[in-house]
N, C-alpha and C. Protein backbone atom coordinates (compact mmCIF):
# COMPACT_ATOMS: atom_id res chain seq x y z
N UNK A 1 0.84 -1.19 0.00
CA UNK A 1 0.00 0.00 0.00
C UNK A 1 0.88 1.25 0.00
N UNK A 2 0.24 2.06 -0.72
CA UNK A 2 1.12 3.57 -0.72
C UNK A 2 1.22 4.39 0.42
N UNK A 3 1.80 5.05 0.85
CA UNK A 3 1.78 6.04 1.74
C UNK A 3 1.01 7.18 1.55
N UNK A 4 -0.13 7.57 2.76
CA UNK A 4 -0.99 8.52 2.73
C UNK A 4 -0.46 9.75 1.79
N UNK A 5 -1.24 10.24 1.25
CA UNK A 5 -1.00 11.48 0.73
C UNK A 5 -1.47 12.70 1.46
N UNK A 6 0.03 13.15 2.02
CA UNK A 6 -0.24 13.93 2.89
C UNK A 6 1.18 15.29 2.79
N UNK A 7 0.57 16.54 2.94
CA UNK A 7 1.52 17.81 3.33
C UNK A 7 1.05 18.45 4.36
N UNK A 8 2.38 18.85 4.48
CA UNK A 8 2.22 19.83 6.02
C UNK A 8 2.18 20.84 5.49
N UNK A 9 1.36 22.13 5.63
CA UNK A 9 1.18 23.38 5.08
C UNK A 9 2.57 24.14 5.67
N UNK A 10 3.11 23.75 6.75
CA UNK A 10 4.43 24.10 7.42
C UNK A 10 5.12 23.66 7.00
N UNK A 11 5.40 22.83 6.51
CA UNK A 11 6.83 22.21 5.92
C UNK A 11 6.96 22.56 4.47
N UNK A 12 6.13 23.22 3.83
CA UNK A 12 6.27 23.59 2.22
C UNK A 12 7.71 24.53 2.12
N UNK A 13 7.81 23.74 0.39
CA UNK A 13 9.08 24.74 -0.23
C UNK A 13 8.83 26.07 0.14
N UNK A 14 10.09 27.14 -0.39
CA UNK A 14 9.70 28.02 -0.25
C UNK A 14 8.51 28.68 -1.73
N UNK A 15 7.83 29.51 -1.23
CA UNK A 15 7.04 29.64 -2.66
C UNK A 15 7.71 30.56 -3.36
N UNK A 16 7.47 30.58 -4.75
CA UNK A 16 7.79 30.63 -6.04
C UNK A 16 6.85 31.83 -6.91
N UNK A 17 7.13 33.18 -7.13
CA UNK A 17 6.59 33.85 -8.10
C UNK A 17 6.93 34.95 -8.72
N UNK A 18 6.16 35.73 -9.50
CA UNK A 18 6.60 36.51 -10.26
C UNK A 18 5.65 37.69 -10.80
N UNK A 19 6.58 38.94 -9.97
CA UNK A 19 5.90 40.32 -9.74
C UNK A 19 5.59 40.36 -10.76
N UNK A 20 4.91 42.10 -11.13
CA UNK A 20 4.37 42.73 -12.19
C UNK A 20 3.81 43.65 -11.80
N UNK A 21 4.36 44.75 -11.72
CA UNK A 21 3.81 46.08 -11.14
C UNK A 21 2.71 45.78 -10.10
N UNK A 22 1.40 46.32 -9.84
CA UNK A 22 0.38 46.30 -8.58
C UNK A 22 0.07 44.48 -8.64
N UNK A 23 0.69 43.65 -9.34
CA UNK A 23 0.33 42.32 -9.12
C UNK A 23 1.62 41.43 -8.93
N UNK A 24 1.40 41.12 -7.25
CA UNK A 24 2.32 39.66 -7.21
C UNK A 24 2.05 38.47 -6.26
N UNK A 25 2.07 37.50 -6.86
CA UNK A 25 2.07 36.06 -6.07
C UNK A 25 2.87 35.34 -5.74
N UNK A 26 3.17 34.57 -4.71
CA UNK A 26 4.34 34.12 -4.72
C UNK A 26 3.10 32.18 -4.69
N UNK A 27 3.03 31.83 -5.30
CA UNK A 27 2.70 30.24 -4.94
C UNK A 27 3.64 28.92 -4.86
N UNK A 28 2.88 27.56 -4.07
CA UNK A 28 3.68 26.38 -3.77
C UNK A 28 2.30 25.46 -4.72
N UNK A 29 2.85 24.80 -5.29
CA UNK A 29 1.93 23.95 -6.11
C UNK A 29 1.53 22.28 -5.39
N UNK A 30 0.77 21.98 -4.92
CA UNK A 30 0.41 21.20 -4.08
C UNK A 30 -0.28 19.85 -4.78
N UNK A 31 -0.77 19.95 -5.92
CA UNK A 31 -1.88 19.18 -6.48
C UNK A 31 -0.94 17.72 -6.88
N UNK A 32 0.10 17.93 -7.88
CA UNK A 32 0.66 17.19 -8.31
C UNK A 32 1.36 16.29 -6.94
N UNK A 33 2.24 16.87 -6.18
CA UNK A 33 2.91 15.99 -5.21
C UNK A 33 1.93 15.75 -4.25
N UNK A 34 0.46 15.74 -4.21
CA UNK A 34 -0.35 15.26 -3.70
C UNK A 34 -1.47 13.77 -4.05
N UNK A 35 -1.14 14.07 -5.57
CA UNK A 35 -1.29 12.92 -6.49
C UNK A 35 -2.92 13.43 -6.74
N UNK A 36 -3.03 14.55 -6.66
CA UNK A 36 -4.47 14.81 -7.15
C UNK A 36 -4.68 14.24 -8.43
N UNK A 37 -5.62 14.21 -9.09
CA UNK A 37 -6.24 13.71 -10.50
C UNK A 37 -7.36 14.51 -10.71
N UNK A 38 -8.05 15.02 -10.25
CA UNK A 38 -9.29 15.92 -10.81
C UNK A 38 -9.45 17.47 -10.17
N UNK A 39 -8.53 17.51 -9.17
CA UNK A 39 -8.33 18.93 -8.46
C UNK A 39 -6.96 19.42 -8.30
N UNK A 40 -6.66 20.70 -8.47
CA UNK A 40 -5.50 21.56 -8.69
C UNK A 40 -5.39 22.27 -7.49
N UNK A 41 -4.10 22.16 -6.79
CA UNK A 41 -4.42 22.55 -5.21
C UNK A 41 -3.29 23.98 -5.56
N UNK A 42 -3.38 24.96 -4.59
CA UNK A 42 -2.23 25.60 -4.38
C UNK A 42 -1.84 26.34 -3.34
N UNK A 43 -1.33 26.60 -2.71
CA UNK A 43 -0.90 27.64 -1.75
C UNK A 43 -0.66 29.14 -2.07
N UNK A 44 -0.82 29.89 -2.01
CA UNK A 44 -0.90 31.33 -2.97
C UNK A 44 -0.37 32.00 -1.49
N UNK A 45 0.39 33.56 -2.10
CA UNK A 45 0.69 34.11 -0.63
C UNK A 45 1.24 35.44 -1.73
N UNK A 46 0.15 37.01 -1.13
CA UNK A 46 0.20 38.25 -1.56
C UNK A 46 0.81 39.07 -1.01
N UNK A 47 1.77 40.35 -1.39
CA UNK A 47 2.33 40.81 -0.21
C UNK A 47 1.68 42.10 -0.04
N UNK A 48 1.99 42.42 1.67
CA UNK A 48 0.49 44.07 1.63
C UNK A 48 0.85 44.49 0.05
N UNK A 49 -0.04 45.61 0.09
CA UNK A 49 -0.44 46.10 -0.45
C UNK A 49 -0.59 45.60 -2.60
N UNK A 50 -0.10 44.79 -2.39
CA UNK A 50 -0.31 43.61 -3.69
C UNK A 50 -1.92 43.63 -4.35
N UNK A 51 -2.04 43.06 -5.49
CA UNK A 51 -3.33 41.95 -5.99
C UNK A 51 -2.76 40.73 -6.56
N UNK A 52 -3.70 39.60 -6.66
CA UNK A 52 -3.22 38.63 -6.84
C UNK A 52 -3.15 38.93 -8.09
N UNK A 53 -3.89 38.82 -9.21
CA UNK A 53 -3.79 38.72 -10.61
C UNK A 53 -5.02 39.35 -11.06
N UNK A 54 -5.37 39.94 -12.42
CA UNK A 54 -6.17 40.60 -12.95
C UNK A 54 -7.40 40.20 -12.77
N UNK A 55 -8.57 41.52 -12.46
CA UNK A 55 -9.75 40.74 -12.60
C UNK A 55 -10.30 39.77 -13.57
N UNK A 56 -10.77 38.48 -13.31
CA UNK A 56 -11.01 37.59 -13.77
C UNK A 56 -12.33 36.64 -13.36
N UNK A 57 -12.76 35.79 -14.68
CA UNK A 57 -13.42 35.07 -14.56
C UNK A 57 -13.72 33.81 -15.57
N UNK A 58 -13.86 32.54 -14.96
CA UNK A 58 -13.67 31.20 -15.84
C UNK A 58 -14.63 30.95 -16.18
N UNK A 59 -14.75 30.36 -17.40
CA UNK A 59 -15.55 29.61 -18.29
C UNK A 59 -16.01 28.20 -18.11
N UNK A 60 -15.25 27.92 -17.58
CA UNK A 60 -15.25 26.12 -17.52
C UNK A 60 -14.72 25.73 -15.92
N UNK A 61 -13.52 26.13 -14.99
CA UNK A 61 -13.21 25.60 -14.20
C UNK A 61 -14.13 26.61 -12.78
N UNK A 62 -14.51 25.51 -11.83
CA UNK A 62 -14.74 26.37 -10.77
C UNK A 62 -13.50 26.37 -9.29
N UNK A 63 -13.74 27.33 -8.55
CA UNK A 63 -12.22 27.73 -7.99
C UNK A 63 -12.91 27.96 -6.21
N UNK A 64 -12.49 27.49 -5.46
CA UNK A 64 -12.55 27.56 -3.53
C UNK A 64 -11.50 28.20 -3.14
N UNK A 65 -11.42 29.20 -2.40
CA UNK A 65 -10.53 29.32 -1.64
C UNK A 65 -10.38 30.15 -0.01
N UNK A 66 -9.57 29.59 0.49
CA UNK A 66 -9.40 29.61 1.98
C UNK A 66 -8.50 30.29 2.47
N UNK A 67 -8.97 31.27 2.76
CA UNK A 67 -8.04 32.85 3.51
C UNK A 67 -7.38 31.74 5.05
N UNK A 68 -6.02 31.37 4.50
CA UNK A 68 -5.27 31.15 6.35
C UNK A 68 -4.63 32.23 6.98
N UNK A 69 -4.04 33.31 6.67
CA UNK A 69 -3.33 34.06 7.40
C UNK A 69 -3.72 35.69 6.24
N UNK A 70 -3.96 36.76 7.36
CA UNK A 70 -3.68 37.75 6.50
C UNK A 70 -4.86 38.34 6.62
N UNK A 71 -5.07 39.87 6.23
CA UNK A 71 -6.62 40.35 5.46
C UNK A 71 -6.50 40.42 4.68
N UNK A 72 -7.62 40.93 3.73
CA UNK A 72 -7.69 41.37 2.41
C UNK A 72 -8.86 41.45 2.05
N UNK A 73 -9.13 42.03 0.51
CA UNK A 73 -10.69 42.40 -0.26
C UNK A 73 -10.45 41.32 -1.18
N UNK A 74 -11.79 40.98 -1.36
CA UNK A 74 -12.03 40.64 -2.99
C UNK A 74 -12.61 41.04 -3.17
N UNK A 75 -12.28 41.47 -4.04
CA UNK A 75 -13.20 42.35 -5.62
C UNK A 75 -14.06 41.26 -6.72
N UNK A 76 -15.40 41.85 -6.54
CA UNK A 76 -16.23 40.83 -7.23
C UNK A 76 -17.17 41.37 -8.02
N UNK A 77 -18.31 40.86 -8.61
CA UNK A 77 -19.28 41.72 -9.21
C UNK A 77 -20.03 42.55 -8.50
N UNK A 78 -20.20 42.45 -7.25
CA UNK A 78 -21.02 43.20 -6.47
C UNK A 78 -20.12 43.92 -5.57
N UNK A 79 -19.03 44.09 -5.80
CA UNK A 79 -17.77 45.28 -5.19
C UNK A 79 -17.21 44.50 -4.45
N UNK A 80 -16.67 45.30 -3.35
CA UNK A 80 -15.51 44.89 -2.89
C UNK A 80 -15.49 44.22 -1.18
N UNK A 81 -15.45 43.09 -1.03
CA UNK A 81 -15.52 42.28 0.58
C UNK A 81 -14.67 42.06 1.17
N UNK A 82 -14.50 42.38 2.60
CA UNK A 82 -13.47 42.47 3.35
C UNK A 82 -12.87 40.51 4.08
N UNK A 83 -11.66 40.58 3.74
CA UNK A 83 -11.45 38.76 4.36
C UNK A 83 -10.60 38.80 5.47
N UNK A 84 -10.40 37.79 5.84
CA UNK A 84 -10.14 37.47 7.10
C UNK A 84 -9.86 36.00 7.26
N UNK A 85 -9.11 35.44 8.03
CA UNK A 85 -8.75 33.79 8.41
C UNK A 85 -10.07 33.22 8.64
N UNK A 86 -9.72 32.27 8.25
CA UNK A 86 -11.12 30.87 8.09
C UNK A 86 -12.10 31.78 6.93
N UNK A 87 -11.99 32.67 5.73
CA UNK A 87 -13.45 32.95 5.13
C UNK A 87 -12.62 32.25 4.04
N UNK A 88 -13.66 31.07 3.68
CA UNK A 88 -14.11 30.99 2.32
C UNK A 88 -14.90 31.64 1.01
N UNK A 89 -14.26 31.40 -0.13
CA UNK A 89 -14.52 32.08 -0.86
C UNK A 89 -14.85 30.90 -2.48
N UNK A 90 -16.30 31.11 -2.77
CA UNK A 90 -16.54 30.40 -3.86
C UNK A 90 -16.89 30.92 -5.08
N UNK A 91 -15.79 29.97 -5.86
CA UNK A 91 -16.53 30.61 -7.80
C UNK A 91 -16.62 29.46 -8.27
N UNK A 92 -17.80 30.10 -8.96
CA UNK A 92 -18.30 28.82 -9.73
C UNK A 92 -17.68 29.58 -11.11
N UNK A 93 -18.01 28.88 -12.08
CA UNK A 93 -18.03 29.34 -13.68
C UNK A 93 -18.73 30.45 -13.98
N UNK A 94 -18.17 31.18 -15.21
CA UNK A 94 -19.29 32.17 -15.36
C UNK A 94 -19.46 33.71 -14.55
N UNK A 95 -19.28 34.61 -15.68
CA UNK A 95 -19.13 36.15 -15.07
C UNK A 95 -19.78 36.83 -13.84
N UNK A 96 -20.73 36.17 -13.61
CA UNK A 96 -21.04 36.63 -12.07
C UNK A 96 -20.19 35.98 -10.48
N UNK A 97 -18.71 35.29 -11.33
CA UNK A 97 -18.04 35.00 -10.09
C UNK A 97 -16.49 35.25 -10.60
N UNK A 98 -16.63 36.63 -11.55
CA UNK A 98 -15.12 37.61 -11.28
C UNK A 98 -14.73 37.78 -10.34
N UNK A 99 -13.27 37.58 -9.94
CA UNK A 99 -12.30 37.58 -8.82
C UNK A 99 -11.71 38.14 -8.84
N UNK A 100 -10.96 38.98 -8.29
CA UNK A 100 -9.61 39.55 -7.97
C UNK A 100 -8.95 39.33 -6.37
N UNK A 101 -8.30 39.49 -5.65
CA UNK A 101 -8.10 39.26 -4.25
C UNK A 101 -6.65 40.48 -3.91
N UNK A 102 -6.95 41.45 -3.46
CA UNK A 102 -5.89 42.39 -2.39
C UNK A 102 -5.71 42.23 -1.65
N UNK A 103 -4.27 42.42 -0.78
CA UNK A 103 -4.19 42.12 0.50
C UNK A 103 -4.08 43.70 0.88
N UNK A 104 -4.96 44.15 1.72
CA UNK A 104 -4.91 45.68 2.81
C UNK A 104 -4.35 45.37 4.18
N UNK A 105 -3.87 44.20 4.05
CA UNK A 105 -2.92 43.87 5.51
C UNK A 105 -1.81 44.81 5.59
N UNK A 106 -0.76 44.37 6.49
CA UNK A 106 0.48 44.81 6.78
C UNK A 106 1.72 43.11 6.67
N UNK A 107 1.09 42.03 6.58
CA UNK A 107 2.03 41.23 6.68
C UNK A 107 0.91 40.66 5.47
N UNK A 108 1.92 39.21 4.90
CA UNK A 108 1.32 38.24 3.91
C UNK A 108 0.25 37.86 4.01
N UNK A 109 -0.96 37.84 2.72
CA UNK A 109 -2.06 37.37 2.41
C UNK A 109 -2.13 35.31 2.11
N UNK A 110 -2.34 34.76 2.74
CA UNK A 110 -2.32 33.72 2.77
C UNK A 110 -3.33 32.64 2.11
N UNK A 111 -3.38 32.28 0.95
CA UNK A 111 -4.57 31.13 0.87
C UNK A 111 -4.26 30.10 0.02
N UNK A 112 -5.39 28.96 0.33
CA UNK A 112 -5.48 27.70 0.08
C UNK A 112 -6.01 28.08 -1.50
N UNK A 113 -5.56 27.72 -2.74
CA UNK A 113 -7.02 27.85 -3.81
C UNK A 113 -7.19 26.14 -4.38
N UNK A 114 -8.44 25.99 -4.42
CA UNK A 114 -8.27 24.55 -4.99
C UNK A 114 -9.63 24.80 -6.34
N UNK A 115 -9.20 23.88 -7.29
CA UNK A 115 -9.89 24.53 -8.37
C UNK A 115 -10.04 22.96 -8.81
N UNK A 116 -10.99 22.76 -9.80
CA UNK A 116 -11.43 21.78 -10.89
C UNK A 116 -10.48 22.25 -12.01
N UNK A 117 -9.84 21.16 -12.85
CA UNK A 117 -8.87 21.57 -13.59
C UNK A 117 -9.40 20.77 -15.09
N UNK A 118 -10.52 21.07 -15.82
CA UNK A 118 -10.78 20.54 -16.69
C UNK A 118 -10.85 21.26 -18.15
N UNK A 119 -10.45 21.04 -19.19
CA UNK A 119 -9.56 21.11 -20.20
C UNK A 119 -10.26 21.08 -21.47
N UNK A 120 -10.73 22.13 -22.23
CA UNK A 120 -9.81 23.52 -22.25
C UNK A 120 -10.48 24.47 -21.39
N UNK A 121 -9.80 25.45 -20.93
CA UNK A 121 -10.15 26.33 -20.15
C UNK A 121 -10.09 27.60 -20.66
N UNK A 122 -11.25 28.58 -20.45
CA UNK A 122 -10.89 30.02 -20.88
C UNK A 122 -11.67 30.93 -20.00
N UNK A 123 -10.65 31.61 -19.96
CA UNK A 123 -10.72 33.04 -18.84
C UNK A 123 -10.94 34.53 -19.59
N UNK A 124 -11.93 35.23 -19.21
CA UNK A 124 -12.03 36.59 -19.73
C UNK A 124 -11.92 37.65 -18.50
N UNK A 125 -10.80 38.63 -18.84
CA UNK A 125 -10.82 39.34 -18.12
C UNK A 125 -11.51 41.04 -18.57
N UNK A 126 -12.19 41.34 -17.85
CA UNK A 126 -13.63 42.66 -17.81
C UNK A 126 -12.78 44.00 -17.78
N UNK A 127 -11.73 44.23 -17.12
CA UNK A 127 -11.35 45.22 -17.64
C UNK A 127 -10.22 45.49 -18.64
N UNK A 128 -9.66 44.64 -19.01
CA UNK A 128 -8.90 44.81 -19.92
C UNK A 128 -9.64 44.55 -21.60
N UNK A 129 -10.26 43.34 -21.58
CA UNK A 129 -11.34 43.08 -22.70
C UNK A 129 -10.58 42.14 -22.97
N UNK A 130 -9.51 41.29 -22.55
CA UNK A 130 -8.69 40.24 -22.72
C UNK A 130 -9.78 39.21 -22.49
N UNK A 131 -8.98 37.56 -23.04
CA UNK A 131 -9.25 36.27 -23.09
C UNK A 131 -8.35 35.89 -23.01
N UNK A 132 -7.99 34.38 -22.13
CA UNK A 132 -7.32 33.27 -22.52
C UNK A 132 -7.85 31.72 -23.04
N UNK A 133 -7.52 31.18 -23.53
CA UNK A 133 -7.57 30.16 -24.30
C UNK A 133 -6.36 28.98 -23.10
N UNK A 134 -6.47 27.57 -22.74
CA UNK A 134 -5.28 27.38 -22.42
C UNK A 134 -6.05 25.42 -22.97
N UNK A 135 -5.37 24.91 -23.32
CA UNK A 135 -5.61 23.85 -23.37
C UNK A 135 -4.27 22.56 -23.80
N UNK A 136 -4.50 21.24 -22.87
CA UNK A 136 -3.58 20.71 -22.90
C UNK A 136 -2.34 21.01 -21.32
N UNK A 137 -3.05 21.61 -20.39
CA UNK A 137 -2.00 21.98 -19.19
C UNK A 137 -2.06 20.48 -18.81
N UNK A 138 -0.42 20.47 -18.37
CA UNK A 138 -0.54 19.04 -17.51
C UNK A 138 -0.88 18.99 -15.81
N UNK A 139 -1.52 18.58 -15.62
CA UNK A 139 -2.14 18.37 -14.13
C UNK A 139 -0.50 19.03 -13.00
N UNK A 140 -0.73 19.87 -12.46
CA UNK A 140 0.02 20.63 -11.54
C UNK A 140 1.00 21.36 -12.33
N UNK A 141 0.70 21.41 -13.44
CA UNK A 141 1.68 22.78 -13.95
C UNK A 141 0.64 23.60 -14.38
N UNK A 142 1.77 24.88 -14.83
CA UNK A 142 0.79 25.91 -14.82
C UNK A 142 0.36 26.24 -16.34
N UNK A 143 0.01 27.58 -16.90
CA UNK A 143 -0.83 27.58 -18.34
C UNK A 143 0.27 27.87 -19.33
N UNK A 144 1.51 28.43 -18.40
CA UNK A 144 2.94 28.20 -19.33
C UNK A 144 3.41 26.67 -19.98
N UNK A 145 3.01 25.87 -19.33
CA UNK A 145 3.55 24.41 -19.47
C UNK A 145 2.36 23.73 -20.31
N UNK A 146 1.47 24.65 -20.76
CA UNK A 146 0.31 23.89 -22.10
C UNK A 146 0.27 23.55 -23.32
N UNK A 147 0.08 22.62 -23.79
CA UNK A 147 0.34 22.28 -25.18
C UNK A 147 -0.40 23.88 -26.34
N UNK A 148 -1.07 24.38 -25.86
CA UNK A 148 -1.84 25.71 -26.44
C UNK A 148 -1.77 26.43 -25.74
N UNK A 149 -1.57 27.82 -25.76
CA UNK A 149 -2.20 29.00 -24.71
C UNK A 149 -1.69 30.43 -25.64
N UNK A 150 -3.31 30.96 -25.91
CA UNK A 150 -3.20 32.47 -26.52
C UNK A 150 -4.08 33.03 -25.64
N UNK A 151 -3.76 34.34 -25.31
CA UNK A 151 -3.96 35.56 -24.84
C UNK A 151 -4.11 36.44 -25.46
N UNK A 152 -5.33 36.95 -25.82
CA UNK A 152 -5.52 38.17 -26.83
C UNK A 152 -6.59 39.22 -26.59
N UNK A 153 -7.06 39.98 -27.20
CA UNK A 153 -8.00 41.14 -26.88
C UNK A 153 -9.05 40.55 -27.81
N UNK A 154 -10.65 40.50 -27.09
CA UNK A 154 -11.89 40.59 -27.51
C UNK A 154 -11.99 41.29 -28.90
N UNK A 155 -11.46 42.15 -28.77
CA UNK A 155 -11.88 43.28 -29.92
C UNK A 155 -11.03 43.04 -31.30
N UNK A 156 -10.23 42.45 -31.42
CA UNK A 156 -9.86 41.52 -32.41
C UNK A 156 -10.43 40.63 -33.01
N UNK A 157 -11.16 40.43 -32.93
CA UNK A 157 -11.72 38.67 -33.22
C UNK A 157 -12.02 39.22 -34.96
N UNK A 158 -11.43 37.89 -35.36
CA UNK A 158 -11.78 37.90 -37.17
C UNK A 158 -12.68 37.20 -37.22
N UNK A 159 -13.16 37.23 -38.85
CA UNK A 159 -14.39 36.03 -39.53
C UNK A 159 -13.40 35.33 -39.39
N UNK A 160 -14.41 33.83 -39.60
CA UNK A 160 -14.38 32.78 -39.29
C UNK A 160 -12.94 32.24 -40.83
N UNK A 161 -13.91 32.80 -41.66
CA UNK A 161 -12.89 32.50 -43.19
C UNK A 161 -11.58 33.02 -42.97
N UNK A 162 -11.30 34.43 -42.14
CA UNK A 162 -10.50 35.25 -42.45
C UNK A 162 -9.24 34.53 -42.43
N UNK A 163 -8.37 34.75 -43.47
CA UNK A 163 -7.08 34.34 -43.75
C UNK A 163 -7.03 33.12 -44.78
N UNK A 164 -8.28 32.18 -44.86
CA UNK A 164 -8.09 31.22 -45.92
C UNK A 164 -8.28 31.44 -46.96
């Protein structure tokens, strides 16, 4: 028999990310060395005055997540909610569960996100007028490591013929 599949939220690597002006994350990827198969786990961690990543919202995957350490807002369709340790936070699919997450703390924003990871996935983000496309990610990597992934602006879109 295998050995439980099990992590200590304390004993994780150190996490791993990459600024961008008012947006940075640092995450530990959990899903894969957990041996998940149908859920994408992660550890995410914002620093004050940070956002995690652009407002957003999925098409296909739905996303949980669990404030452990830290405050912060999320920004949603109906404005902006104040968090706190132990609040969960649920999106389902579909533009009425745009996300964003700030930390208004003074020390690190802390959370659990665990998501359905099913394939292809596309994300539109509302204020930019952006889309992603990602299809082909391998289970615990990210949308860099996909056999497909374009990122482009709404307002582009050609006919269907265009170019043949």
């Amino acid at each position: 028999m295998d050995k439980p599949r099990i992590l200590n939220l304390k004993a994780l690597p150190e996490a791993e990310g990459r600024p961008h002006g008012q947006f940075a994350t640092k995450h530990v990827l959990l899903g894969a060395p957990l041996g998940a198969r149908k859920l994408g786990y992660n550890l995410t961690e914002i620093p004050p005055g940070k956002r995690s990543f652009p407002y957003h919202f999925h098409h296909v995957n739905e996303e949980l997540f669990l404030i452990l350490e830290g405050t912060g807002e999320l920004r949603w369709p109906g404005g902006n909610h104040p968090l706190e340790p132990m609040d969960l936070v649920c999106c389902p699919p579909g533009p009425d569960s745009a996300h964003q997450f700030r930390n208004t703390g003074t020390v690190p924003l802390r959370y659990l996100a665990l998501s359905t990871v099913e394939d292809p996935e596309v994300v539109e983000y509302p204020d930019s007028g952006k889309y992603a496309v990602t299809v082909g990610r391998p289970l615990g990597g990210t949308p860099a490591d996909a056999k497909f992934r374009v990122v482009a602006f709404k307002k582009d879109e050609v006919d269907y013929f265009a170019g043949e």
